[in-house]
Protein backbone atom coordinates (compact mmCIF):
# COMPACT_ATOMS: atom_id res chain seq x y z
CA UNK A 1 0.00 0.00 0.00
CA UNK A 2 2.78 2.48 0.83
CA UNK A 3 4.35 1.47 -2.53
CA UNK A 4 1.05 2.12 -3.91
CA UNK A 5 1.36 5.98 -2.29
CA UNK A 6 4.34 6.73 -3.15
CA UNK A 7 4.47 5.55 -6.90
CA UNK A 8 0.87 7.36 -7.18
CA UNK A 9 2.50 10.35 -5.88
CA UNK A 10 5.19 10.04 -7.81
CA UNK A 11 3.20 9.89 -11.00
CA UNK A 12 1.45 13.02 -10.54
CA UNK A 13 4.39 14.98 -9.69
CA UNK A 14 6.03 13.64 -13.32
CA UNK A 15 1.91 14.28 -14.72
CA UNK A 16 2.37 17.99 -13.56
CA UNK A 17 6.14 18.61 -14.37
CA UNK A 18 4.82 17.68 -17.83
CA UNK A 19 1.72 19.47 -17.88
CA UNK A 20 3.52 22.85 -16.94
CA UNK A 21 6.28 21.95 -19.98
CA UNK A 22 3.66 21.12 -22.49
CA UNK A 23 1.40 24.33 -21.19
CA UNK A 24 4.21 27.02 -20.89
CA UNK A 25 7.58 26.26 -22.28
CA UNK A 26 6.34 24.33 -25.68
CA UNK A 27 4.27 27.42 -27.13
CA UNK A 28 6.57 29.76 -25.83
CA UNK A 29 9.32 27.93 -28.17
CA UNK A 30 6.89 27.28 -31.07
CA UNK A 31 6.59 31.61 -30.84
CA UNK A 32 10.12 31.83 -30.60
CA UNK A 33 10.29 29.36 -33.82
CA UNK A 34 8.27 31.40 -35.29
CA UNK A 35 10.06 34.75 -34.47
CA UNK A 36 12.74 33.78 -35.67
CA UNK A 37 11.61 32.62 -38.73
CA UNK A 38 10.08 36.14 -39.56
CA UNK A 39 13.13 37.12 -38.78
CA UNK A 40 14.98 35.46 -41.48
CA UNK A 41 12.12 36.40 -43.57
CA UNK A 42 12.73 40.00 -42.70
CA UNK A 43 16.54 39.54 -43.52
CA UNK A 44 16.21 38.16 -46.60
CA UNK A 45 13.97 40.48 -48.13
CA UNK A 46 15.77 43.90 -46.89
CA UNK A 47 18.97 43.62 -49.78
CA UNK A 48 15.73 43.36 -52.18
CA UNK A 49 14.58 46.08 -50.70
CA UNK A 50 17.92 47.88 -51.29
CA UNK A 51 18.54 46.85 -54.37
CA UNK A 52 14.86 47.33 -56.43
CA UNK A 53 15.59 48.40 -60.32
CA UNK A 54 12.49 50.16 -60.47
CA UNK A 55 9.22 51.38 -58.23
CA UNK A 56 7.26 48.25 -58.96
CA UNK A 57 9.79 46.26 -57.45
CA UNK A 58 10.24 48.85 -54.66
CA UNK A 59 6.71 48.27 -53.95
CA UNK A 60 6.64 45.03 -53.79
CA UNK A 61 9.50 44.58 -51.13
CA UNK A 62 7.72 47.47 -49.13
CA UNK A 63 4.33 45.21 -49.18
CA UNK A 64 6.30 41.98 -48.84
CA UNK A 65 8.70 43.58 -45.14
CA UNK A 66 5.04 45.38 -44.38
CA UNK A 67 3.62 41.82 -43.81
CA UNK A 68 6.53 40.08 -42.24
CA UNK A 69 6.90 43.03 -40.08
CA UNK A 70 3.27 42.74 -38.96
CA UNK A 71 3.49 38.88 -38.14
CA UNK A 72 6.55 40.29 -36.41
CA UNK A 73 4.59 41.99 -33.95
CA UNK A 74 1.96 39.80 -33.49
CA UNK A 75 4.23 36.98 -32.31
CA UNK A 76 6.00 39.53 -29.81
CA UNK A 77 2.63 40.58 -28.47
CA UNK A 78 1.83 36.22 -28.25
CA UNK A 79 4.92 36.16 -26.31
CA UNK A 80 4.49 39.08 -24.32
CA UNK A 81 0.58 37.83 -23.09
CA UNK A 82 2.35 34.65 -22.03
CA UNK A 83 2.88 34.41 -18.31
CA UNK A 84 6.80 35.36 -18.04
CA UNK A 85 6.80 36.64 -21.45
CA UNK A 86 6.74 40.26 -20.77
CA UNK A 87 9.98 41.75 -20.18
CA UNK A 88 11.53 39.61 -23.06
CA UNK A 89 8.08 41.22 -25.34
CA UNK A 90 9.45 44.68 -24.27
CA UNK A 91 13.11 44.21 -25.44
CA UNK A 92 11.59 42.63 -28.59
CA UNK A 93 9.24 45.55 -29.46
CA UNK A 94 12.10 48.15 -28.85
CA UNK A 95 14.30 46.00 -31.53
CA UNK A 96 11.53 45.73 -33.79
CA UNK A 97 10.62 49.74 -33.80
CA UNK A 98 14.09 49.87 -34.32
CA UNK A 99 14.38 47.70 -37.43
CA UNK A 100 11.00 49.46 -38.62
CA UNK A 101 12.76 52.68 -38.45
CA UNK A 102 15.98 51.51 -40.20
CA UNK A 103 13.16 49.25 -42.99
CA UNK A 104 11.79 52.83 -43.28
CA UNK A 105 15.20 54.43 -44.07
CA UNK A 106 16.02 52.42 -46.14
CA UNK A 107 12.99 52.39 -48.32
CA UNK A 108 13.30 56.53 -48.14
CA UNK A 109 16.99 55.80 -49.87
CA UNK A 110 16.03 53.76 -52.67
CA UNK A 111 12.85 56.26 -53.66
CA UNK A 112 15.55 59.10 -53.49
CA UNK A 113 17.59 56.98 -55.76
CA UNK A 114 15.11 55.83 -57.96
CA UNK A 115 13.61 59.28 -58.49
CA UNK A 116 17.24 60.36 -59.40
CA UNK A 117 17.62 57.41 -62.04
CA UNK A 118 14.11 58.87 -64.03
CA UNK A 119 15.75 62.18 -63.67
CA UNK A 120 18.60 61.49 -65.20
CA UNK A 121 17.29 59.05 -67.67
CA UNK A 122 15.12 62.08 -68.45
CA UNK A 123 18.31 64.10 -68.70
CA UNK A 124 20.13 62.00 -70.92
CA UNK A 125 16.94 61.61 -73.50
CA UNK A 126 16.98 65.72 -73.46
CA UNK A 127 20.79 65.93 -74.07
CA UNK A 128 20.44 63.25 -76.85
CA UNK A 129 17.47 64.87 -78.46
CA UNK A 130 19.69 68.39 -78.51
CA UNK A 131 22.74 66.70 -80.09
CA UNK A 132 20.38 64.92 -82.68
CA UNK A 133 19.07 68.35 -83.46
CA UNK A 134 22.33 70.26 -83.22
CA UNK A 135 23.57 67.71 -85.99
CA UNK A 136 21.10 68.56 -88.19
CA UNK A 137 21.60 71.66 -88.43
CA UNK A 138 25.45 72.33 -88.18
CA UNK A 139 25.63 69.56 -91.08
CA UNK A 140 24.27 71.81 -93.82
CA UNK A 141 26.12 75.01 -92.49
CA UNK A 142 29.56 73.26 -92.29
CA UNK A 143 28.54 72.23 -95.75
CA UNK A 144 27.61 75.52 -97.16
CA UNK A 145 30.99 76.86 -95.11
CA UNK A 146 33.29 74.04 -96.89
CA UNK A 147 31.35 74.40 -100.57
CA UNK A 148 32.09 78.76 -100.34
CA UNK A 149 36.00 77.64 -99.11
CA UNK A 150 36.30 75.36 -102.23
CA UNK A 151 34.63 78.07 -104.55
CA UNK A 152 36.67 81.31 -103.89
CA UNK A 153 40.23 80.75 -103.99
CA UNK A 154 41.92 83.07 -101.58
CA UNK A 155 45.46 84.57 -100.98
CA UNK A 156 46.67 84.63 -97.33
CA UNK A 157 46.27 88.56 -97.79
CA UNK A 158 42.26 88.09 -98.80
CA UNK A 159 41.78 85.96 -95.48
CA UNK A 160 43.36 88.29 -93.42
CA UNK A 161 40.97 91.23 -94.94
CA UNK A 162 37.97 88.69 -93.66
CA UNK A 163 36.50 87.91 -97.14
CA UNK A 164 35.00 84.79 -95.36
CA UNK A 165 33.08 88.09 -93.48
CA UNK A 166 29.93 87.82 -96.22
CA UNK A 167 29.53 84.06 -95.36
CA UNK A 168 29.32 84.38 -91.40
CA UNK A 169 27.01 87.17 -92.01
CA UNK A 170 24.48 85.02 -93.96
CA UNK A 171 24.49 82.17 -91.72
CA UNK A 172 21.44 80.64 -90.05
CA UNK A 173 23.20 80.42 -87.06
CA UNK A 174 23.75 84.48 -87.01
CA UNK A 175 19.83 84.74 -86.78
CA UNK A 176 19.27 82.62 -83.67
């Protein structure tokens, strides 16, 4: 009988250790699993973020971190409801504002950057555009110029008496 007693007590003290493991520690470590799973998550997609080629690719990173970032805080407010979970919740919240704010930064860099490629780009297209035109219209002048050269045969004396003066005069270029 005292066997009996002390293997029944036994039991239940082995029944409750387990009970309070299964109750407390094993979803604390499934949130922590979890955690740190968004936190990969959130590691992994931040060089994306960085490194977007255009705004719909910004965008999508932004949505993409937005969404990890949430889960984020959801698990830290799990862990934070749990019975010892609270101090460990605070440090986590201050370290995920933090990464928010840095996320945030970051994002702010690569629209700055972005906005500066389509400026330039926008730039460029102008610069092209005026060198295309430019082109056009020095070829037929530089023409004219050679074709007046080649016509009039000069002495050094008649150059330095500026008889190439009648063909600046009359250039297109004069009336702009």
């Amino acid at each position: 009988v005292l066997a009996s007693v002390v293997a029944f007590l036994s039991y239940d003290r082995v029944g409750g250790r387990l009970l309070d493991i299964s109750g407390r520690n094993i979803p604390a470590m499934t949130i922590s699993l979890t955690l740190a799973r968004e936190s990969a998550e959130i590691t992994a997609t931040a060089p994306a973020l960085a490194s977007a080629p255009d705004k719909k690719s910004h965008d999508a990173e932004v949505a993409a971190l937005g969404g990890h970032l949430q889960k984020l805080t959801a698990l830290i407010d799990a862990l934070g409801a749990k019975r010892d979970g609270a101090a460990e919740a605070a440090a986590l919240r201050d370290t995920a504002r933090k990464l928010h704010e840095n996320l945030l930064d970051i994002s702010g860099s690569v629209e700055r950057r972005l906005a500066l490629k389509a400026q330039r780009e926008n730039l460029e297209s102008g610069l092209r555009s005026a060198h295309r035109l430019l082109a056009q219209r020095l070829g037929p002048m530089v023409d004219e110029a050679y074709g007046a050269l080649a016509r009039t045969p000069q002495s050094p004396a008649e150059a330095r008496e500026g008889s190439l003066a009648p063909i600046a005069e009359s250039s297109p270029l004069r009336a702009r």
